[in-house]
Protein backbone atom coordinates (compact mmCIF):
# COMPACT_ATOMS: atom_id res chain seq x y z
CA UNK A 1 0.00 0.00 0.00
CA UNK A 2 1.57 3.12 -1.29
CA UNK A 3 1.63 6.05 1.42
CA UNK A 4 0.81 10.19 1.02
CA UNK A 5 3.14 12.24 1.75
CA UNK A 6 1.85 15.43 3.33
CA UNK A 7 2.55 17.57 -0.03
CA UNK A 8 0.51 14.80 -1.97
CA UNK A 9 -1.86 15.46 1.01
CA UNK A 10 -1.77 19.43 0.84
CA UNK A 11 -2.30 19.02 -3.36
CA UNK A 12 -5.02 16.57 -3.06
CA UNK A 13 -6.92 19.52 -0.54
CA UNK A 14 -6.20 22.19 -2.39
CA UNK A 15 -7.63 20.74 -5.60
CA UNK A 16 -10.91 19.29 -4.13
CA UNK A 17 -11.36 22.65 -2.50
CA UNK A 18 -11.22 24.12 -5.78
CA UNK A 19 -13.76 21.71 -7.28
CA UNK A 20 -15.88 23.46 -4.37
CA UNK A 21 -15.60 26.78 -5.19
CA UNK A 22 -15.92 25.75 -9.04
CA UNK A 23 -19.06 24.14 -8.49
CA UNK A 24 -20.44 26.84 -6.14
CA UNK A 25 -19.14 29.59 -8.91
CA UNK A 26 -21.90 29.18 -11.04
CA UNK A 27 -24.98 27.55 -9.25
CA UNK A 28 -28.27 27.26 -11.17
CA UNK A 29 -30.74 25.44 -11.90
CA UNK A 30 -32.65 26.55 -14.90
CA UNK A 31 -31.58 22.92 -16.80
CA UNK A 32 -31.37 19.41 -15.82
CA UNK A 33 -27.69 19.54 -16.34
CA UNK A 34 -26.04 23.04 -14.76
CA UNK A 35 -23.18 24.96 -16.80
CA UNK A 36 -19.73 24.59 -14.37
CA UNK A 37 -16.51 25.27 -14.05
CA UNK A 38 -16.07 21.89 -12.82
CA UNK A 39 -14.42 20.20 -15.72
CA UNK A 40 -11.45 23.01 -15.71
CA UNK A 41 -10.39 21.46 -12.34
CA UNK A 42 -10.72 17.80 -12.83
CA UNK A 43 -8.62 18.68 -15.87
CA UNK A 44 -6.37 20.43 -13.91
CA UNK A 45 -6.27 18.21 -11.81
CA UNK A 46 -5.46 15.53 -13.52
CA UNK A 47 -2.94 17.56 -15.57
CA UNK A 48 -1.00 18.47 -12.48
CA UNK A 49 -1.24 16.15 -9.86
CA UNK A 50 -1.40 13.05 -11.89
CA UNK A 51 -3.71 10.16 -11.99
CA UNK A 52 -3.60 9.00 -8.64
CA UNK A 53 -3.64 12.07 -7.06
CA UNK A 54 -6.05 13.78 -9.50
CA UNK A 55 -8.64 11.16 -9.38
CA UNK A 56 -8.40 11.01 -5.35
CA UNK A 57 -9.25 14.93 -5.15
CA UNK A 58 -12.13 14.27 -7.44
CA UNK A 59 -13.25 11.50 -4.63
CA UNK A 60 -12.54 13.76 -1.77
CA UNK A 61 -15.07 16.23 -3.04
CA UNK A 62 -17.82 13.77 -4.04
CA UNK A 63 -17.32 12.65 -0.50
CA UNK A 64 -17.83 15.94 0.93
CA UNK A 65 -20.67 16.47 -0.82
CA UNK A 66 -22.33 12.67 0.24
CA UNK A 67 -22.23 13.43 3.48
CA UNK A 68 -23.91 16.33 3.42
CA UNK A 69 -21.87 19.20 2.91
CA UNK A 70 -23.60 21.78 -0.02
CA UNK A 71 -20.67 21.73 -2.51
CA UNK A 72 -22.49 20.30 -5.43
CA UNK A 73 -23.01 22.76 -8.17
CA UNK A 74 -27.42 21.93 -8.34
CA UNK A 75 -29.85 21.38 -5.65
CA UNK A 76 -30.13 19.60 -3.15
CA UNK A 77 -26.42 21.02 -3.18
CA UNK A 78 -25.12 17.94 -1.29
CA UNK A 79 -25.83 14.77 1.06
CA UNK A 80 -26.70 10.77 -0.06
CA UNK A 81 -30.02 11.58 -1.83
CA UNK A 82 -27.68 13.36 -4.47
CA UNK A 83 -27.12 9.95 -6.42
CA UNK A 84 -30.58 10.13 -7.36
CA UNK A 85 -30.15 13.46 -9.25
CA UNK A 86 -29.42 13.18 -12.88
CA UNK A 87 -26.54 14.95 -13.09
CA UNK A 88 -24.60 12.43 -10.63
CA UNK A 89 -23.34 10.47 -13.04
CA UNK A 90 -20.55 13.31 -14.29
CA UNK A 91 -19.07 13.12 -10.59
CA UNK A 92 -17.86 9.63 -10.84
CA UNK A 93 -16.77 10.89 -14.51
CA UNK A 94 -14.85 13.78 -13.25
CA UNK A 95 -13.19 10.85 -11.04
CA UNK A 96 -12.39 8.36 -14.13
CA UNK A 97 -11.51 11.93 -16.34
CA UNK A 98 -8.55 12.87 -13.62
CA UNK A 99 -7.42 9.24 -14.19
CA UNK A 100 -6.99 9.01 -17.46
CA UNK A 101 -5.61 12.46 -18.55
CA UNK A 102 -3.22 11.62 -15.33
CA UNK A 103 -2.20 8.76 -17.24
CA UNK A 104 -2.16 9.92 -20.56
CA UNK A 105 0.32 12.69 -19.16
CA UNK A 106 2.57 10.00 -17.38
CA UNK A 107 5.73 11.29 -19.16
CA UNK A 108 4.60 15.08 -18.67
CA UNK A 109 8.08 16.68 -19.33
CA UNK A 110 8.34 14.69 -22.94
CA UNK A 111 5.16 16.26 -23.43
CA UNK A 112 4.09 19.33 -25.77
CA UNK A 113 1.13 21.18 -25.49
CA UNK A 114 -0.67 18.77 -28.33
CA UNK A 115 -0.19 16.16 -26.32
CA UNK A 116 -1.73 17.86 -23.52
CA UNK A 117 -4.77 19.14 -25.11
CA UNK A 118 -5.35 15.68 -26.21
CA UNK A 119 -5.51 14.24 -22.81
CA UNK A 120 -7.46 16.68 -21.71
CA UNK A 121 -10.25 15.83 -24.35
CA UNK A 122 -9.74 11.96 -23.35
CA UNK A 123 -11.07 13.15 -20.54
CA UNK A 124 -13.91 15.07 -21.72
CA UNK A 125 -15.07 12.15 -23.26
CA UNK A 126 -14.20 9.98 -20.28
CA UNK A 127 -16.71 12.02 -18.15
CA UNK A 128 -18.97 12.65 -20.97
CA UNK A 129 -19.57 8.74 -21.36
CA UNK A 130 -20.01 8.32 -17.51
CA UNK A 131 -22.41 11.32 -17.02
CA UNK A 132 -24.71 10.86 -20.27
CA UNK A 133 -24.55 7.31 -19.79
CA UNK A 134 -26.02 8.18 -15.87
CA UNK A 135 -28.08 10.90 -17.15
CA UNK A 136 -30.07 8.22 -19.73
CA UNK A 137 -30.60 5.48 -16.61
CA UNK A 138 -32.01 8.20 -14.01
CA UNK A 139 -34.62 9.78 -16.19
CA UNK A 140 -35.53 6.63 -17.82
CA UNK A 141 -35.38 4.10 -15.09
CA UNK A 142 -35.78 6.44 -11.90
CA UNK A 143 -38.00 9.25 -13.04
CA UNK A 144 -40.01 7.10 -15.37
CA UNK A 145 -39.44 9.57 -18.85
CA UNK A 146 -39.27 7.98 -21.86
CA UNK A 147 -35.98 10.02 -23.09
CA UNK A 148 -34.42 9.07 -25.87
CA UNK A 149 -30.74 8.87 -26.11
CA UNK A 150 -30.94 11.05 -28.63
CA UNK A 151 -32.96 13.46 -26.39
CA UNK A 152 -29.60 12.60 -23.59
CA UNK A 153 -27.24 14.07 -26.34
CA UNK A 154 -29.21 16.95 -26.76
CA UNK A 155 -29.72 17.98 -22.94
CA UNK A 156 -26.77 16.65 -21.49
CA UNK A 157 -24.00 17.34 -24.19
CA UNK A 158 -24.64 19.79 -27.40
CA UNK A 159 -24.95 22.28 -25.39
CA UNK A 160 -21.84 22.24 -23.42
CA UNK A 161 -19.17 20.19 -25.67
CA UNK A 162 -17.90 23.50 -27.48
CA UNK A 163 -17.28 25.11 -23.51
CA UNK A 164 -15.68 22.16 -22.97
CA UNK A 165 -12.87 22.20 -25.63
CA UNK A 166 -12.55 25.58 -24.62
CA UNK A 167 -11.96 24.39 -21.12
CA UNK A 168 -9.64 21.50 -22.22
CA UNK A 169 -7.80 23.92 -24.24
CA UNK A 170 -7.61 25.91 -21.69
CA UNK A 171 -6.65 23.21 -18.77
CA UNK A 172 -3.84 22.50 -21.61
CA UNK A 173 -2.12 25.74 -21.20
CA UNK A 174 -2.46 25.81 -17.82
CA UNK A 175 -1.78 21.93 -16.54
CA UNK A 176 1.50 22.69 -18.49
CA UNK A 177 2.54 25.76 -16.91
CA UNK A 178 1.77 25.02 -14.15
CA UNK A 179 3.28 21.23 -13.43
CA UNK A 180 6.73 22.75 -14.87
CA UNK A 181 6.90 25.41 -12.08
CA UNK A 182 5.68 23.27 -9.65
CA UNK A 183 8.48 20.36 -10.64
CA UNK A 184 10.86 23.08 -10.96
CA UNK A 185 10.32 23.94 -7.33
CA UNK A 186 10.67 20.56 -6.07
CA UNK A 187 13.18 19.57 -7.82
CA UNK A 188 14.99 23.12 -7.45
């Protein structure tokens, strides 16, 4: 069992805290699935801590928010009753999106900013596939609507997937900048 060290512990905060303040950012309800800033930081995170260490902030704020805490970007807001909501499905996404463009970035310092982007939008569709996928069950098998998946595309994805690439671009920029100062430090 591989330990934390208290830096991988102080990273893995400060990204789940700013999950929190990205889903609080921009909190309404006006569609089944709410506009965020979410994505930016599970790409970030992912970018710059890693996939182990990316994907375990994304936990650490889905846990906050199951037991009760109001960090979830749409009502309720937060506690156990939020797995029924439609839009649960992305969490566990933005979990299995910090993986993979944490993997996908293994060799970060051989990396160029293509390579980056294109991690990033692994991940897109990594969360995309979890959340539409969740999205299609809930309103079908839990709500009772006869949604198509057609219909799923339409609410949960056209209207966000151009945002997103701007995100992942973006993230990109960022994720790079920001893991070469932050190896620089260590390593300086």
């Amino acid at each position: 069992m591989s330990r934390f060290s208290a830096r991988d512990i102080t990273m893995v905060a400060v990204f789940a805290a700013l999950a929190v303040v990205a889903a609080m950012l921009v909190r309404y309800g006006g569609s089944i699935v709410p506009f965020s800033l979410m994505p930016f930081v599970v790409m970030l995170a992912g970018g710059v801590l890693g996939a182990r260490l990316g994907a375990m902030s994304m936990v650490v704020y889905i846990l906050l928010g199951l037991v009760g805490i109001p960090v979830f970007a749409s009502p309720p807001f937060g506690g156990p009753a939020y797995v029924l909501q439609p839009t649960f499905g992305f969490l566990p996404g933005f979990v299995g999106s910090a993986y993979v463009i944490g993997l996908l970035l293994k060799n970060r310092k051989q990396g160029g900013l293509p390579v980056y982007f294109f991690s990033m939008v692994a991940g897109v569709a990594v969360y995309y596939l979890f959340g539409l996928a969740y999205l299609y069950f809930i309103l079908n098998v839990y709500l009772g609507q006869a949604v198509s998946i057609i219909k799923v595309i339409y609410i949960g994805f056209i209207p966000f997937i151009a945002l997103d690439l701007v995100k992942a671009a973006a993230a990109a920029l960022m994720a790079k900048a920001l893991y070469r100062r932050l190896y620089d430090i260590v390593s300086g």
